[in-house]
Protein backbone atom coordinates (compact mmCIF):
# COMPACT_ATOMS: atom_id res chain seq x y z
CA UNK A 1 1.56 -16.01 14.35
CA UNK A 2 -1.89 -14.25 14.19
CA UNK A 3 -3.34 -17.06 16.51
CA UNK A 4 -0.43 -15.72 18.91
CA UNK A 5 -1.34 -12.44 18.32
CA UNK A 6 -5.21 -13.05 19.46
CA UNK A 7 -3.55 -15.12 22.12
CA UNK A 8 -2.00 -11.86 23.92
CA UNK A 9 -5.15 -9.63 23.06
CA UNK A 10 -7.05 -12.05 25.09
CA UNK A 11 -4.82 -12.10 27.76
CA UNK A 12 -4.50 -8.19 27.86
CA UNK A 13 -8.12 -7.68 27.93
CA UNK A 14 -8.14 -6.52 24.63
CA UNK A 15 -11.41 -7.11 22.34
CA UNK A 16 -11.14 -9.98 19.78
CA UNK A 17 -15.03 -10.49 19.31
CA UNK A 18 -15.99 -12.66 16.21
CA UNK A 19 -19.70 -10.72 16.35
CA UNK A 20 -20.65 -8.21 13.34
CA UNK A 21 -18.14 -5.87 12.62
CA UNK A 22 -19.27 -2.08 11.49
CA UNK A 23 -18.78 -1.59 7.28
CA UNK A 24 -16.68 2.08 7.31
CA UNK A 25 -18.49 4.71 5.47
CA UNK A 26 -18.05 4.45 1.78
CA UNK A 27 -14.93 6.11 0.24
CA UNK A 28 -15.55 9.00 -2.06
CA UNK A 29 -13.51 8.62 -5.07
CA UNK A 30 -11.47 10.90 -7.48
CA UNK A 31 -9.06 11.06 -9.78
CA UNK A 32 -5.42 11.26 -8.52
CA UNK A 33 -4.11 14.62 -8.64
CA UNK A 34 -0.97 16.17 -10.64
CA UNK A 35 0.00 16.53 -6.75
CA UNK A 36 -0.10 13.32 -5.87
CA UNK A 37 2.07 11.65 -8.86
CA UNK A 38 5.24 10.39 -7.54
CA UNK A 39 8.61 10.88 -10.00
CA UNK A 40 8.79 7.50 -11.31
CA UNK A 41 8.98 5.42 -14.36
CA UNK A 42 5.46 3.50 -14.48
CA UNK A 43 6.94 1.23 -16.60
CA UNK A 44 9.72 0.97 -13.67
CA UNK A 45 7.12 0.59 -11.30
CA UNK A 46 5.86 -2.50 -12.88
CA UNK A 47 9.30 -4.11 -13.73
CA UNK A 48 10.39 -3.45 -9.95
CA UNK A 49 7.61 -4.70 -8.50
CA UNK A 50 6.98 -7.77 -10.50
CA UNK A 51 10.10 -9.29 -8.42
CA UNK A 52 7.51 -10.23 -5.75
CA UNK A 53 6.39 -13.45 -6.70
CA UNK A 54 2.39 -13.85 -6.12
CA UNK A 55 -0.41 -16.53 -5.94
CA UNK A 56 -2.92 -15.81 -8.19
CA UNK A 57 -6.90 -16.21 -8.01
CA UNK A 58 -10.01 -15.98 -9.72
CA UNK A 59 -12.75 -13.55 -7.77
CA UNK A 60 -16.16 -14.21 -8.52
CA UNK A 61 -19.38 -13.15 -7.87
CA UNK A 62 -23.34 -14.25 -8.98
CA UNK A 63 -25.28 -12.86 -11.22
CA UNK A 64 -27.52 -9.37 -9.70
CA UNK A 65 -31.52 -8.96 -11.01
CA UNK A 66 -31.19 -7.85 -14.58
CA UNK A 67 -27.42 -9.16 -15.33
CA UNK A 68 -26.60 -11.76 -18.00
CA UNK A 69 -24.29 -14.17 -15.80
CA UNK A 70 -21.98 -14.43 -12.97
CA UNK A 71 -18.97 -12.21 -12.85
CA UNK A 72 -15.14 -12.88 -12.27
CA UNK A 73 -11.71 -11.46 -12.71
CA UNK A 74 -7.91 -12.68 -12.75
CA UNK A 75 -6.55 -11.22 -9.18
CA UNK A 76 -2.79 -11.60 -8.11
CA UNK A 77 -3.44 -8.89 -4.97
CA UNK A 78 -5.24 -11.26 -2.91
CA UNK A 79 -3.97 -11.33 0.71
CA UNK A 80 -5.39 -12.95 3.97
CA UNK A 81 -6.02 -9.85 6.76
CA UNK A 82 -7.52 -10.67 10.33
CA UNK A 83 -8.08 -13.92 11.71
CA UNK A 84 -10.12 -12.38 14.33
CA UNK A 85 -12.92 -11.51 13.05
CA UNK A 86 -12.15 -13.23 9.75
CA UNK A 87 -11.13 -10.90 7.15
CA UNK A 88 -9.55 -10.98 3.60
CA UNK A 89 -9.02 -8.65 0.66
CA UNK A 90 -8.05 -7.63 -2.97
CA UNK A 91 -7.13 -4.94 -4.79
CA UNK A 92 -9.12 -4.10 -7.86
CA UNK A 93 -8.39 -1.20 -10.69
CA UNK A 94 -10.80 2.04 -10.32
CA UNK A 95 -11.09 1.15 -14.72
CA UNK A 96 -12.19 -2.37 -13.85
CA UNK A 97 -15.82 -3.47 -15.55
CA UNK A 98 -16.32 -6.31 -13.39
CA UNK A 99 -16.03 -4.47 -9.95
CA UNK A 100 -19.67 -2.80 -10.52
CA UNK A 101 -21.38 -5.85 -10.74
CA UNK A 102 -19.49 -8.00 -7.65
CA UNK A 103 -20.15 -4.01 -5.37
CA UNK A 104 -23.66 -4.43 -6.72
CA UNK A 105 -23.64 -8.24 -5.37
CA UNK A 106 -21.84 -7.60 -2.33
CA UNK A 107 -20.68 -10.48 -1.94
CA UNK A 108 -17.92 -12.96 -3.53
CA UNK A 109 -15.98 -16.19 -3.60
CA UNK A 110 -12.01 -15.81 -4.35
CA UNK A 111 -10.94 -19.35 -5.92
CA UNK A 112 -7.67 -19.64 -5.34
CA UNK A 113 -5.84 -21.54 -8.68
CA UNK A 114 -3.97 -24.28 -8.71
CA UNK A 115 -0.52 -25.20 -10.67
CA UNK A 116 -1.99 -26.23 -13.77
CA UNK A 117 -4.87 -23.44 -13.97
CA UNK A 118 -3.06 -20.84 -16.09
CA UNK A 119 -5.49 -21.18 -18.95
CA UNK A 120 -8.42 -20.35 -16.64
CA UNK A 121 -6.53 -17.83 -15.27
CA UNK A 122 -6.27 -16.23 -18.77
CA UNK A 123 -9.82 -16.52 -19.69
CA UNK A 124 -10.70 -14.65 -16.68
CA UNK A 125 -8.15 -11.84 -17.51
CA UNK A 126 -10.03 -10.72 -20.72
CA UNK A 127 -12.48 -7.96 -21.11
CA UNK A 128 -15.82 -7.86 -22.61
CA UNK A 129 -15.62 -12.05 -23.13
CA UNK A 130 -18.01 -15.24 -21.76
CA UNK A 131 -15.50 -15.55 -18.92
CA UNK A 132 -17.28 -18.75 -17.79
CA UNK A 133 -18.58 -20.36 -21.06
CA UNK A 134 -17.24 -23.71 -20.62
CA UNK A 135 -15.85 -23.69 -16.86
CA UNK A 136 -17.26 -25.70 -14.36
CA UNK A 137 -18.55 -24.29 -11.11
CA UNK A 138 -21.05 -24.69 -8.35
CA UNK A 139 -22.25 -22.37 -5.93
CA UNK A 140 -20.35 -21.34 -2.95
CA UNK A 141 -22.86 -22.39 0.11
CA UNK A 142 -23.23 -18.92 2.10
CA UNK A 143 -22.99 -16.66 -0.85
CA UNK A 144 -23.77 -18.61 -3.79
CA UNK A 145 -20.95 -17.29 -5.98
CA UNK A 146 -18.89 -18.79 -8.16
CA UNK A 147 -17.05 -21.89 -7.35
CA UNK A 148 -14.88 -22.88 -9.87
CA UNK A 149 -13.93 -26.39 -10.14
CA UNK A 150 -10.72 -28.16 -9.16
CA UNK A 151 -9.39 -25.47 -7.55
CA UNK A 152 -7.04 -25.79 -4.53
CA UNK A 153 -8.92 -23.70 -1.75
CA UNK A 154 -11.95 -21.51 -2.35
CA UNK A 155 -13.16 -18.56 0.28
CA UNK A 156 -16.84 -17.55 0.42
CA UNK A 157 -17.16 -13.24 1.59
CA UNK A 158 -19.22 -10.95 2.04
CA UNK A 159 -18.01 -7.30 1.15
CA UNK A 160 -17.07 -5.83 4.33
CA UNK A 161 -15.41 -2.30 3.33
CA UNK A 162 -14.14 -0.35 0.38
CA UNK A 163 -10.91 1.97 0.51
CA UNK A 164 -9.04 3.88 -1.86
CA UNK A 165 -5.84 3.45 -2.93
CA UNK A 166 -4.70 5.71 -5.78
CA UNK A 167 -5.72 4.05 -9.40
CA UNK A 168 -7.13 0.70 -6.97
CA UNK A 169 -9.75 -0.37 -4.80
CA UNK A 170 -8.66 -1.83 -1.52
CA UNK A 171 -11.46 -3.85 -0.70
CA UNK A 172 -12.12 -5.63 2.58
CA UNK A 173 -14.31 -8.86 2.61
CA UNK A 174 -15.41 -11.15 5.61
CA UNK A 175 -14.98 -14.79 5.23
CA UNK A 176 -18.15 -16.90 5.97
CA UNK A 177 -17.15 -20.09 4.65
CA UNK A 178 -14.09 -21.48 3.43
CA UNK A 179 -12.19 -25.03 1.73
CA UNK A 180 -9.21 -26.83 0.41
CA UNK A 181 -8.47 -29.52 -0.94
CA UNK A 182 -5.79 -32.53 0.23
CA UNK A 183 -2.65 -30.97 0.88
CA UNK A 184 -0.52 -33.74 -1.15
CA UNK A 185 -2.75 -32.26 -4.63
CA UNK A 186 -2.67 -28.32 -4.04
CA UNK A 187 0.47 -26.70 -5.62
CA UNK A 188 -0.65 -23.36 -6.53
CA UNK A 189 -0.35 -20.91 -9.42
CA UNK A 190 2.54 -18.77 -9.00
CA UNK A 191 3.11 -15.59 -10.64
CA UNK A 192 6.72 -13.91 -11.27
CA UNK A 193 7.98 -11.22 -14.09
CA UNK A 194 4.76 -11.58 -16.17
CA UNK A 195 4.95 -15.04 -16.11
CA UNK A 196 3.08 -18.16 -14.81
CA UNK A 197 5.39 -20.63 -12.81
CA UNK A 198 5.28 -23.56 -10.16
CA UNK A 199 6.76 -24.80 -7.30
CA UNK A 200 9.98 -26.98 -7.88
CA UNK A 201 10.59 -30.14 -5.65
């Protein structure tokens, strides 16, 4: 569909350029205000919205001058956005300790998990922890971020924009290199109601 979709921009005379694309201005934050807070339940919120079933990935990003490791963090709000340019993005919490150091390396690899990767996955969801004493990775070859081993696809960014979005982070990353592995051994991580599930054949 979004190859379609470039299709009739094309033909329209419509711009699809792959070339640099301008980084918006950075957002200024603050806290949400009294205002702003909708009636609900948050507790609702999550129950409600936990009916959406997700993928769920590990984002990662090398170490900056000064810093002790590489950095990384569970993420279920990874989404694909533009094929044209190339463009993908997450959604990180405004509390999270790990965002500071992948905005301070502006750049970042998402590692998509695979079916049997829920223990990973759980390592990287803890705070103040060795997230990646004992995982295996390489270096991503445009960024050099994480690559974490055995996963089914892998996409290499560089930070593009950052948005608000109430208590999140919306933030924007183009894709500079990108992988998967053979279809026949990629069934992914699923997540559904606070739980970790697969595909059934």
């Amino acid at each position: 569909m979004a190859a379609t979709a470039v299709r009739y921009l094309r033909s329209v005379g419509a711009s699809t350029t792959t070339g640099p694309v301008e980084a918006l201005p950075r957002p200024q934050l603050r806290a949400v205000g009294d205002d702003e807070r909708a009636p609900l339940d948050p507790g609702e919120f999550r129950r409600v919205l936990g009916n959406f079933a997700t993928g769920v990935t590990v984002v990662t990003a090398p170490a900056s001058e000064g810093e002790p490791g590489p950095a990384g963090f569970a993420c279920q709000s990874f989404s694909s956005l533009s094929l044209d340019p190339p463009l993908v993005s997450f959604m990180v919490a405004r509390t999270s300790t790990t965002w500071p150091r992948i905005a301070r390396a502006g750049v970042f690899c998402v590692n998509v998990l695979g079916a049997d990767q829920g223990e990973l996955c759980r390592g990287f969801a803890v705070s103040g922890a060795d997230k990646f004493a004992g995982v295996d990775h390489d270096a991503a070859p445009v960024t050099g971020s994480p690559r974490l081993s055995g996963v089914p696809a892998w996409i290499d960014c560089t930070i593009q924009a950052v948005h608000t979005g109430g208590d999140h982070l919306i933030v924007i990353g183009r894709v500079e290199a990108l992988g998967a592995a053979d279809e026949d051994e990629a069934d992914p991580l699923l997540f559904h109601r606070g739980r970790f599930g697969r595909f059934a054949t």
